[in-house]
C-alpha atoms as a PDB file:
ATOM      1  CA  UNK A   1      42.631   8.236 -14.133  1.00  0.00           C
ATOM      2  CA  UNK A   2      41.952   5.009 -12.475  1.00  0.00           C
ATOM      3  CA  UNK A   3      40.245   6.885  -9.296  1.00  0.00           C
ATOM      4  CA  UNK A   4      37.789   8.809 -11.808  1.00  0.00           C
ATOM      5  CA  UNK A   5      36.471   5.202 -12.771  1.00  0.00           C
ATOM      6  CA  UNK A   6      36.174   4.020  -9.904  1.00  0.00           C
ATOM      7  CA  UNK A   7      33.763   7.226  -8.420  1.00  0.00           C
ATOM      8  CA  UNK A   8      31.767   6.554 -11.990  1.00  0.00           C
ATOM      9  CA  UNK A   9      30.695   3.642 -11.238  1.00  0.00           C
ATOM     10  CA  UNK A  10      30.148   3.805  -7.505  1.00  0.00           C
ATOM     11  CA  UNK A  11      27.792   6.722  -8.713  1.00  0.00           C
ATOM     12  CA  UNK A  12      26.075   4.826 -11.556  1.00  0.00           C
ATOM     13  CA  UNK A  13      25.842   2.134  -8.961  1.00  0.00           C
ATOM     14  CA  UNK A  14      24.237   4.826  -6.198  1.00  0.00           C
ATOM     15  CA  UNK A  15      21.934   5.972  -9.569  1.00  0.00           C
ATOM     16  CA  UNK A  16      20.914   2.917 -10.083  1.00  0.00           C
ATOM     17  CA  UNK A  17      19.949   1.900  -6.401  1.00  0.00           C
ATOM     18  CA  UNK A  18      17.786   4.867  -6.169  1.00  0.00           C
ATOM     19  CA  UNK A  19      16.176   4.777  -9.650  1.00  0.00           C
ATOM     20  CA  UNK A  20      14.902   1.506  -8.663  1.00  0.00           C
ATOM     21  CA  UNK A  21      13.561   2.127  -5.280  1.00  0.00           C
ATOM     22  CA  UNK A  22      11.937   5.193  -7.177  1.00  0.00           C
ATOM     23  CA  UNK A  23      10.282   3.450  -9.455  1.00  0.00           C
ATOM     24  CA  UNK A  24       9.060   0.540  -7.007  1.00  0.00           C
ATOM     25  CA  UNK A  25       7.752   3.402  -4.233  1.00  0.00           C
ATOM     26  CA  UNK A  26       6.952   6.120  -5.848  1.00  0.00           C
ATOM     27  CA  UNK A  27       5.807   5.756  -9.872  1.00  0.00           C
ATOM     28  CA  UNK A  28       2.928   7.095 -11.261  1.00  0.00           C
ATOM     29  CA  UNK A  29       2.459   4.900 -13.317  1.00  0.00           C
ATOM     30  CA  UNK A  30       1.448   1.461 -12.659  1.00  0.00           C
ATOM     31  CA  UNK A  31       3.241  -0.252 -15.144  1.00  0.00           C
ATOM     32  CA  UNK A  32       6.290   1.242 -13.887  1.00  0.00           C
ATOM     33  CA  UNK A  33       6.061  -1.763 -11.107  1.00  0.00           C
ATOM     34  CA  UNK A  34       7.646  -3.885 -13.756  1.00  0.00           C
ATOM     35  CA  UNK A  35      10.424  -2.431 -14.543  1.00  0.00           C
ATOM     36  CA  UNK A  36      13.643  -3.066 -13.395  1.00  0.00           C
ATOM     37  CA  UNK A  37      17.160  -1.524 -14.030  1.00  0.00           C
ATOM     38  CA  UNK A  38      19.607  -3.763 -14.666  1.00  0.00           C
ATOM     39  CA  UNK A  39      22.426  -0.899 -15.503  1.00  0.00           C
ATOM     40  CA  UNK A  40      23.330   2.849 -15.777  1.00  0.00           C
ATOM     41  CA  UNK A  41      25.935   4.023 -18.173  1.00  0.00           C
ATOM     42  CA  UNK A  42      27.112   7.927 -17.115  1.00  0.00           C
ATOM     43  CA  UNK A  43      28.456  10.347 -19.642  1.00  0.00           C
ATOM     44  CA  UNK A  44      32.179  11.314 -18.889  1.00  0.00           C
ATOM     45  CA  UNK A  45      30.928  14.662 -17.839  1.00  0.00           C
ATOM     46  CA  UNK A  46      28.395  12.935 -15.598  1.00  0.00           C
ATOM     47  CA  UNK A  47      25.212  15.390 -17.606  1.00  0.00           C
ATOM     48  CA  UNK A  48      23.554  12.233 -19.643  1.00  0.00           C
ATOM     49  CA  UNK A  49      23.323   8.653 -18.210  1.00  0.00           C
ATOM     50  CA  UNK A  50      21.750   5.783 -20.062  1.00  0.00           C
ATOM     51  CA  UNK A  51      19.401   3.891 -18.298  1.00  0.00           C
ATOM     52  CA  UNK A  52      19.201   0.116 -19.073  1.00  0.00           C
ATOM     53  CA  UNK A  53      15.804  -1.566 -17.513  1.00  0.00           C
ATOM     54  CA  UNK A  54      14.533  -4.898 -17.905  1.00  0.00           C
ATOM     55  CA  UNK A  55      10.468  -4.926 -18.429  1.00  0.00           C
ATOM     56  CA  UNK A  56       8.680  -7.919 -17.475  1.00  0.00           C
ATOM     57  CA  UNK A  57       5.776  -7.667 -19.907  1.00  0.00           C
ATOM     58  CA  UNK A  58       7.795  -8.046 -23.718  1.00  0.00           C
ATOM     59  CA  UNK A  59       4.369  -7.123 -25.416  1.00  0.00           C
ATOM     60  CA  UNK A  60       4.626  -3.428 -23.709  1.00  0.00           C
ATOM     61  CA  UNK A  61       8.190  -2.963 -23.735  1.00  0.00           C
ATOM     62  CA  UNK A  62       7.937   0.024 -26.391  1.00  0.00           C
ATOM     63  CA  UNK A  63       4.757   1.768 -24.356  1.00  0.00           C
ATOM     64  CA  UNK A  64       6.416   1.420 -21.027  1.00  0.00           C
ATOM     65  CA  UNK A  65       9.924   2.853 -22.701  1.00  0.00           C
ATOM     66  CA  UNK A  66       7.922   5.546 -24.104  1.00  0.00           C
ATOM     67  CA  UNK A  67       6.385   6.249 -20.661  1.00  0.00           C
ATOM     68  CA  UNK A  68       9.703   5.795 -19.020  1.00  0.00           C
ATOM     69  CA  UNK A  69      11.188   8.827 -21.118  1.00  0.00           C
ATOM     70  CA  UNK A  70       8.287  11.075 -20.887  1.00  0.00           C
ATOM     71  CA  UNK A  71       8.653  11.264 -16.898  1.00  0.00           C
ATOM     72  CA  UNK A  72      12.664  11.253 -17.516  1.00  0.00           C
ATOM     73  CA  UNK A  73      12.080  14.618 -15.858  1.00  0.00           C
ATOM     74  CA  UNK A  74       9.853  13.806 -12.828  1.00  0.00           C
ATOM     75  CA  UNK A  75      12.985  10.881 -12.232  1.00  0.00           C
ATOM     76  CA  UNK A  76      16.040  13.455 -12.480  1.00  0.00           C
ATOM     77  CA  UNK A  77      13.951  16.076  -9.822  1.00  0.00           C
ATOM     78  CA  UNK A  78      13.286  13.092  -7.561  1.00  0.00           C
ATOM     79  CA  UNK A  79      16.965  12.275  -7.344  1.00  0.00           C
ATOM     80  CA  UNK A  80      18.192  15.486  -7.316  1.00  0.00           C
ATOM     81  CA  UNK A  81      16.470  15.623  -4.232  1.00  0.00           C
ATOM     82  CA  UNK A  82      17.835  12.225  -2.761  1.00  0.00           C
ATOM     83  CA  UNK A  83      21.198  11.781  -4.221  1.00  0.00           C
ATOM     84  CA  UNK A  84      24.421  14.766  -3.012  1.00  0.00           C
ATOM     85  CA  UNK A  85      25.515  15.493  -6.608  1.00  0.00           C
ATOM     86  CA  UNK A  86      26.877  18.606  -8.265  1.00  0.00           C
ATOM     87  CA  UNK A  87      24.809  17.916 -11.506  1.00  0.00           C
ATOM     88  CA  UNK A  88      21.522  15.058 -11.467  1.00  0.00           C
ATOM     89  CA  UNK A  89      22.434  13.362 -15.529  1.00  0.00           C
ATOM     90  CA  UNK A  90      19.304  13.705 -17.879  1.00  0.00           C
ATOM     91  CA  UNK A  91      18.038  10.009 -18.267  1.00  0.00           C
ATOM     92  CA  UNK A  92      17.592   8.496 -21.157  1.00  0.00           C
ATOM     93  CA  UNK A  93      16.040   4.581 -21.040  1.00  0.00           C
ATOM     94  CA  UNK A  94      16.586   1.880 -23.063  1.00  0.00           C
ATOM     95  CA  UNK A  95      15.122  -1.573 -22.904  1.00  0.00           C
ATOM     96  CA  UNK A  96      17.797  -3.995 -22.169  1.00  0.00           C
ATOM     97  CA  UNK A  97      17.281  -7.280 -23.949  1.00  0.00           C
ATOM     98  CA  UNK A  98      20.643  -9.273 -22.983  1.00  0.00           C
ATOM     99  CA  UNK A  99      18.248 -11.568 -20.300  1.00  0.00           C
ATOM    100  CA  UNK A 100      15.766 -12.548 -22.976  1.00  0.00           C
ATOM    101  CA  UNK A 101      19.180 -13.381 -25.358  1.00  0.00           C
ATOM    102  CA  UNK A 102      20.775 -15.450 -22.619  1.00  0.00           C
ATOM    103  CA  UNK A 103      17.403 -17.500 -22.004  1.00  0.00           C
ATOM    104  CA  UNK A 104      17.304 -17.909 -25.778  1.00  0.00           C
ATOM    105  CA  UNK A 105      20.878 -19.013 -25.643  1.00  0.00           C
ATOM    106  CA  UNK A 106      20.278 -21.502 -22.836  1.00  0.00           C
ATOM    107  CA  UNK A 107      17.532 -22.677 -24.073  1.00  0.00           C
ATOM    108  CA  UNK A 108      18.849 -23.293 -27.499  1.00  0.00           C
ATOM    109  CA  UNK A 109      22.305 -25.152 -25.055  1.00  0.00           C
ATOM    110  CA  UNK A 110      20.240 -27.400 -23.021  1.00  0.00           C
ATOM    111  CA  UNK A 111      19.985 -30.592 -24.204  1.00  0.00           C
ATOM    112  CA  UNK A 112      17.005 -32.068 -26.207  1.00  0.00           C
ATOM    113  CA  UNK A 113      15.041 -34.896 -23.984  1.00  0.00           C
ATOM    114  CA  UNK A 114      16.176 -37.032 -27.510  1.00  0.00           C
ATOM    115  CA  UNK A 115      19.917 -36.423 -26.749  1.00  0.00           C
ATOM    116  CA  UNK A 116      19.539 -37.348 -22.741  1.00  0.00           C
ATOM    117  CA  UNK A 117      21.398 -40.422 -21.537  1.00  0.00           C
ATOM    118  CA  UNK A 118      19.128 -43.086 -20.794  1.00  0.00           C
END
């Protein structure tokens, strides 16, 4: 069982190689420029894969998700095309938040200019 992980996440890594240089090359959409995926999280039976992206814009993160889903479809033909797989997973995005929570985490860590040794 080991060896069935290991080919799951060399694919979500492949996925997630080429969903990026897809979206950088050849989006539509502008605001797709963005966007970055930080992760890809494939089904067991390799049909569904959860796409994690990182949006650099917070105040459009729930238009550019939307956008993001509606062209789910345009994505999956594109890398059917580019990626050697019996079955291209249906992608479905989610915004990916754990950056902004580790800023506000250092942030919140760092020491006050008060609390500095002088």
């Amino acid at each position: 069982m080991a060896h069935g992980f290991e080919r799951k996440s060399r694919v979500a890594d492949h996925l997630k190689n080429e969903l990026g240089r897809l979206l950088l090359s050849h989006s539509f959409d502008p605001r797709f420029k963005f966007v970055s995926v930080s992760a890809i999280e494939l089904s067991k039976d390799y049909a569904h894969a959860t796409v994690y992206v990182t949006i650099l814009d917070d105040s459009q993160v729930k238009d550019i998700l939307a956008a993001l889903n509606k062209a789910a479809g345009f994505f999956r033909r594109e890398l059917a095309r580019r990626v050697n797989l019996r079955t291209t997973p249906q992608f479905h995005f989610q915004y990916d938040s754990s950056i902004r929570h580790g800023e506000k985490i250092a942030k919140l860590l760092s020491p006050k200019p008060s609390e500095k040794e002088e």
